[in-house]
C-alpha atoms as a PDB file:
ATOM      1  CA  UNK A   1       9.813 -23.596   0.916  1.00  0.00           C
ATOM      2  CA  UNK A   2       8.758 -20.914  -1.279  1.00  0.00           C
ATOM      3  CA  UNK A   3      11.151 -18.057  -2.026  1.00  0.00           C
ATOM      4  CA  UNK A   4      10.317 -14.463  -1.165  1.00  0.00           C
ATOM      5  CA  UNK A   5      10.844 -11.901  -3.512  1.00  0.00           C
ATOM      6  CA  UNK A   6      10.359  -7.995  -3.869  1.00  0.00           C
ATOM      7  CA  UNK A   7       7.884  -5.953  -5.647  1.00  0.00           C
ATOM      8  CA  UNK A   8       9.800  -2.388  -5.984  1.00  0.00           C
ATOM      9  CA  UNK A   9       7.784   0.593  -5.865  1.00  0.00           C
ATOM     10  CA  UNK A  10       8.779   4.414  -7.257  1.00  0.00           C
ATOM     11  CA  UNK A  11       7.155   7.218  -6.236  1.00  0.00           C
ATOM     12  CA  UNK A  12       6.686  10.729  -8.091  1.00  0.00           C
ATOM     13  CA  UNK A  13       6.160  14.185  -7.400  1.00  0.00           C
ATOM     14  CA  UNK A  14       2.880  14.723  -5.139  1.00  0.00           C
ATOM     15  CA  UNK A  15       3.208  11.136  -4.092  1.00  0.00           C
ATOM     16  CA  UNK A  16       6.643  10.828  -2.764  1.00  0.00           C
ATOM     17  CA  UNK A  17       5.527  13.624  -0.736  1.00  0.00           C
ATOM     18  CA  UNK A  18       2.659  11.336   0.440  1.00  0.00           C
ATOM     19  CA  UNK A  19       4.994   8.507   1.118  1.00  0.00           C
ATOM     20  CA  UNK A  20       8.394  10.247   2.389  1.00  0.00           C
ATOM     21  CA  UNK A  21      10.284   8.506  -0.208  1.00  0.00           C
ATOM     22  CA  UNK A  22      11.092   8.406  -3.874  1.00  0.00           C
ATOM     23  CA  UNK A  23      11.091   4.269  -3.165  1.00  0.00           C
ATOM     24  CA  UNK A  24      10.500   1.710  -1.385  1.00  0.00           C
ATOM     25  CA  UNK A  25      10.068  -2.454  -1.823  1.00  0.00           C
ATOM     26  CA  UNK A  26       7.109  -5.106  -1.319  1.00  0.00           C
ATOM     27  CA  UNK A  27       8.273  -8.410  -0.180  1.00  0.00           C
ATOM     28  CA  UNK A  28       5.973 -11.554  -1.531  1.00  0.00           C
ATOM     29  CA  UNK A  29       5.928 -14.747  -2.618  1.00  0.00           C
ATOM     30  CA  UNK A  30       3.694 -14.858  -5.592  1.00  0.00           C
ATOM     31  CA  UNK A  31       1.968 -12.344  -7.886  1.00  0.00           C
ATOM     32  CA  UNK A  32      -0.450 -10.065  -6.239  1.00  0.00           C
ATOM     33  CA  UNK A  33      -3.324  -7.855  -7.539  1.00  0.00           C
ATOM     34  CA  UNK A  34      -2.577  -3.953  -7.729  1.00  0.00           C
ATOM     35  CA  UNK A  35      -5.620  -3.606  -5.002  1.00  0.00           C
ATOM     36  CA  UNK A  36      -3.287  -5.853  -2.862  1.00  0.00           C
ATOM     37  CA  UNK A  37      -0.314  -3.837  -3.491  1.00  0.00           C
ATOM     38  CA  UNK A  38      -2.641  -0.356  -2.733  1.00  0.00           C
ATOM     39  CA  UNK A  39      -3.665  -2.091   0.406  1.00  0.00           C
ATOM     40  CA  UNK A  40      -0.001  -2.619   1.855  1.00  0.00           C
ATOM     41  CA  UNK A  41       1.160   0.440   0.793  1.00  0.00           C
ATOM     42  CA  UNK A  42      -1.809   1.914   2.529  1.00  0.00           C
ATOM     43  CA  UNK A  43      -0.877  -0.411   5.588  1.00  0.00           C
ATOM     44  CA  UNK A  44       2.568   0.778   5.944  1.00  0.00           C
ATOM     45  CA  UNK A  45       2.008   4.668   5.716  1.00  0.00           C
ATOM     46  CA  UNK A  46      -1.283   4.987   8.348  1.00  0.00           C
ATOM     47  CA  UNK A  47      -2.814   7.914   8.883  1.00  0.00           C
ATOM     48  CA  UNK A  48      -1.416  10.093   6.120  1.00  0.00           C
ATOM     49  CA  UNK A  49      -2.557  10.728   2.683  1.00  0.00           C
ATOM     50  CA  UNK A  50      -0.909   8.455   0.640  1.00  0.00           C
ATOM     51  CA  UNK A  51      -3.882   5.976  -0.421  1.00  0.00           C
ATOM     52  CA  UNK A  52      -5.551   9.422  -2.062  1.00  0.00           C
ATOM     53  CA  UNK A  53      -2.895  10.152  -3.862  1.00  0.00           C
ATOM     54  CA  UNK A  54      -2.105   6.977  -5.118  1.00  0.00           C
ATOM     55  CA  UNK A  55      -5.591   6.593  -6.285  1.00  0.00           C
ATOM     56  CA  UNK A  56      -5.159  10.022  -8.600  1.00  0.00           C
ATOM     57  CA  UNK A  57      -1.740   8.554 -10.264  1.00  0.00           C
ATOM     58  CA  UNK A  58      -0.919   6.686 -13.121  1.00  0.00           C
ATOM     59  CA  UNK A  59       0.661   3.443 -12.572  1.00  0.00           C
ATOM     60  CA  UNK A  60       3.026   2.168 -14.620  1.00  0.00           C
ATOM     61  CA  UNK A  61       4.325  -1.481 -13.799  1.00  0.00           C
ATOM     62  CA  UNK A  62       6.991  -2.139 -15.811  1.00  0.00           C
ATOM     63  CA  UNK A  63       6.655   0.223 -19.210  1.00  0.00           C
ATOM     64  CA  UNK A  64       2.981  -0.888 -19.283  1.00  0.00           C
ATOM     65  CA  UNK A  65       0.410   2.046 -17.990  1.00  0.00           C
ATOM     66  CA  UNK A  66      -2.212  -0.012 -16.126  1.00  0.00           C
ATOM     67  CA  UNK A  67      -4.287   3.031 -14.588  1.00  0.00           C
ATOM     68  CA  UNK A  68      -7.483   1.984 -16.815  1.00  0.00           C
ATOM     69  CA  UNK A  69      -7.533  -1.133 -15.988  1.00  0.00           C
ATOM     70  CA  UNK A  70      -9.479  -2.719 -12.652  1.00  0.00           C
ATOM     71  CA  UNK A  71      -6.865  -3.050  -9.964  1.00  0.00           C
ATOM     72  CA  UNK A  72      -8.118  -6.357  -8.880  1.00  0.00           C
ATOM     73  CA  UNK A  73      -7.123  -7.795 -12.445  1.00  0.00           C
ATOM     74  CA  UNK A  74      -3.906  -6.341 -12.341  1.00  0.00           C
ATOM     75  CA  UNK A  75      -1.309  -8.982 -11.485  1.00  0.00           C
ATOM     76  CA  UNK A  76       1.810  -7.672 -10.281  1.00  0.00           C
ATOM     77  CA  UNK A  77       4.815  -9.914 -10.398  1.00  0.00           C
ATOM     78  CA  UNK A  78       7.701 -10.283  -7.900  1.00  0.00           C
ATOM     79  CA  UNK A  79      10.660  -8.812  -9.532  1.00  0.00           C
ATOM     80  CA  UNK A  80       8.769  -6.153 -11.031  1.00  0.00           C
ATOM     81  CA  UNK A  81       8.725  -1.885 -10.728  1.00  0.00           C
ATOM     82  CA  UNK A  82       5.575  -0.072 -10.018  1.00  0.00           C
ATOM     83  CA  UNK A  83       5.680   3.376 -10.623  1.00  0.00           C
ATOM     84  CA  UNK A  84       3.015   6.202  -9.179  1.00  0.00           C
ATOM     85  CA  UNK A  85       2.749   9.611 -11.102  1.00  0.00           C
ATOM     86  CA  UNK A  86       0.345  11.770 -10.002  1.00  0.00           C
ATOM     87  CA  UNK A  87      -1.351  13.802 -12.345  1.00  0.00           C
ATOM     88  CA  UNK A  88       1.039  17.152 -13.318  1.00  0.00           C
ATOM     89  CA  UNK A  89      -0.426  20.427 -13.736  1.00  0.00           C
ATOM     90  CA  UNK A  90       0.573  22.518 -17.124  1.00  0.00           C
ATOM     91  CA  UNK A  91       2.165  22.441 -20.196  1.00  0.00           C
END
């Protein structure tokens, strides 16, 4: 039996406007991609504007950034912290 296990996600500014909360978690069983993590996010928020403002953030997933790297190569661990900042006007 394999052991599920969260994913938890953080949301900044613009984006936990988008999503309606500073937080939420990802249950899985195994490491996913960051396009599969996009995906469900986009699943569980329909019809709002989320997806588009994740696409503008930064992700961090742990202390690593990861937002030039493809999305299908990231892995994302269970028991690891994704966090979205969108991009922040100003000095």
């Amino acid at each position: 039996m394999v052991e599920t296990q969260i994913i938890s996600i953080r949301y900044w500014a613009s984006a936990r406007s988008a999503a309606g909360t500073g937080a939420e978690t990802l249950e899985v069983d195994a490491p996913i991609t960051l396009t599969d993590v996009l995906n469900r996010l986009e699943a569980a928020h329909p019809g709002g504007r989320l997806r588009t403002v994740l696409d503008a953030c930064s992700v961090l997933l742990g202390d690593r950034p990861v937002s030039s790297e493809d999305p299908d190569d990231v892995l994302v661990p269970p028991g690891s912290t994704l966090e979205f900042l969108p991009p922040f006007a100003g000095g």
